[in-house]
Protein backbone atom coordinates (compact mmCIF):
# COMPACT_ATOMS: atom_id res chain seq x y z
CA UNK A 1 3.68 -91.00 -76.13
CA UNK A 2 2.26 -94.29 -76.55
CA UNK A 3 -1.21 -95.82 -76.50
CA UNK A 4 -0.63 -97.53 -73.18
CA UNK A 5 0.07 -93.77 -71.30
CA UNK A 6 -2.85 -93.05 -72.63
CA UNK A 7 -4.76 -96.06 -71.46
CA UNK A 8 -3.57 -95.21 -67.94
CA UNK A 9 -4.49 -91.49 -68.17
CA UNK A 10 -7.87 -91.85 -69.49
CA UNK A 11 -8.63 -94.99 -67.02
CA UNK A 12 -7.19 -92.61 -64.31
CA UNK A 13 -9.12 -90.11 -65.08
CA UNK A 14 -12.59 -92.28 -65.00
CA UNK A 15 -11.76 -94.11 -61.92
CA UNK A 16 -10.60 -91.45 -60.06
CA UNK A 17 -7.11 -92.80 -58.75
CA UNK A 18 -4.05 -94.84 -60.29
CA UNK A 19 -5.01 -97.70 -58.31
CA UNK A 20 -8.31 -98.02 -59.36
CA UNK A 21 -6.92 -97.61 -63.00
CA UNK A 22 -4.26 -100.30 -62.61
CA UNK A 23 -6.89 -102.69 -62.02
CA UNK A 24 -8.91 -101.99 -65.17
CA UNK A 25 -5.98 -101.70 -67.40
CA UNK A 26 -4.34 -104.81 -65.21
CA UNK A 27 -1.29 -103.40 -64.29
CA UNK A 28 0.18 -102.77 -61.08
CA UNK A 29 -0.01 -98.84 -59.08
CA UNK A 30 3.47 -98.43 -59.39
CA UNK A 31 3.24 -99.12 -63.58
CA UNK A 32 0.35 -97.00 -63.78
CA UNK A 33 2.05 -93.70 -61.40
CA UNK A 34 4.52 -94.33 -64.02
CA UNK A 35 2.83 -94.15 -67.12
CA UNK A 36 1.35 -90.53 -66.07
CA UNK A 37 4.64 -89.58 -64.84
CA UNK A 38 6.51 -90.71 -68.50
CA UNK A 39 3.40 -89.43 -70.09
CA UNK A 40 3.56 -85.77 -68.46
CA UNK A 41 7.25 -85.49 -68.97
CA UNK A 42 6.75 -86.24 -72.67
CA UNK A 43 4.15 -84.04 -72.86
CA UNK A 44 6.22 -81.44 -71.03
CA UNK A 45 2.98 -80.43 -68.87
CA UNK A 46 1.80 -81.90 -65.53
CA UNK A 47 -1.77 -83.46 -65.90
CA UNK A 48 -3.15 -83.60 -62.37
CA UNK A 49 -2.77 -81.41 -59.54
CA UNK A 50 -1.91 -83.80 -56.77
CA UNK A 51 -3.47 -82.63 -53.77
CA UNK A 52 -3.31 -84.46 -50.60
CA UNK A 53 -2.54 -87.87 -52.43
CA UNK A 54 -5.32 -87.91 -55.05
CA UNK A 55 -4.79 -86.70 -58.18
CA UNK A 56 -6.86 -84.15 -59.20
CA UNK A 57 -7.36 -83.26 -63.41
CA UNK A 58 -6.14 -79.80 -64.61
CA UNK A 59 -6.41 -77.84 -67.24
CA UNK A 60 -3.94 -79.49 -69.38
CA UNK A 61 -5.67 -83.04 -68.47
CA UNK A 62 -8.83 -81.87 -69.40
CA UNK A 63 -7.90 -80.59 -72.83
CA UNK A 64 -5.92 -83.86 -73.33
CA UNK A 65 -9.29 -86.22 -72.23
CA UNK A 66 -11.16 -86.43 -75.14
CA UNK A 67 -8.29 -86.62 -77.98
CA UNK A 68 -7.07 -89.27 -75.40
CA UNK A 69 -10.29 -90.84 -75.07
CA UNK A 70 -10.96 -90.72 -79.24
CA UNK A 71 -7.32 -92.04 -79.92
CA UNK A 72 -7.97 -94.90 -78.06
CA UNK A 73 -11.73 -95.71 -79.74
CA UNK A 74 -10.17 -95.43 -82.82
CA UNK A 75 -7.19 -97.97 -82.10
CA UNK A 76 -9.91 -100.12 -80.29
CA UNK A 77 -11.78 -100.11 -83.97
CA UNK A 78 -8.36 -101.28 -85.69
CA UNK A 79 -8.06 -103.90 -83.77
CA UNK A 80 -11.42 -105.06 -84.35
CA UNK A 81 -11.04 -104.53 -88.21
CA UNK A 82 -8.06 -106.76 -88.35
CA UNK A 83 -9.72 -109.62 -86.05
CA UNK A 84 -12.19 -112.10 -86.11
CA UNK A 85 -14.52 -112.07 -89.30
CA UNK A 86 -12.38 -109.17 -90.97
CA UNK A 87 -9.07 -111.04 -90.80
């Protein structure tokens, strides 16, 4: 599981669809349907219900949201620690 999945997930999530989350995270659909796809078979769970093309969050994406969402901040605040005034 890698920070990037969970880039897509979480922007997925907020946006409401992988293609609207491939343009935050700039990548393209395809890379994003992918990164939930790797991300759900490493996880061994599906995420979303997909349900007439959109992707709707289950149970298992909802419990995964906010670790998701806090794993990011947190690398987001390592980065910033190691740049600019702090390097």
């Amino acid at each position: 599981m890698g920070l990037r999945q969970l880039e897509v997930f979480v922007a997925t999530v907020r946006a409401g669809s992988t293609r609207s989350a491939a343009e935050r995270v700039a990548r393209s659909q395809s890379a994003a349907s992918s990164a939930i796809a790797e991300l759900e078979t490493t996880l061994g769970v599906a995420l979303f219900d997909r349900v007439r093309r959109r992707l709707v969050l289950n149970e298992n994406g909802r419990a995964l949201l906010p670790m998701a969402a806090s794993l990011l901040d947190q690398a987001a605040e390592l980065e910033h620690l190691f740049t600019g005034a702090h390097a």
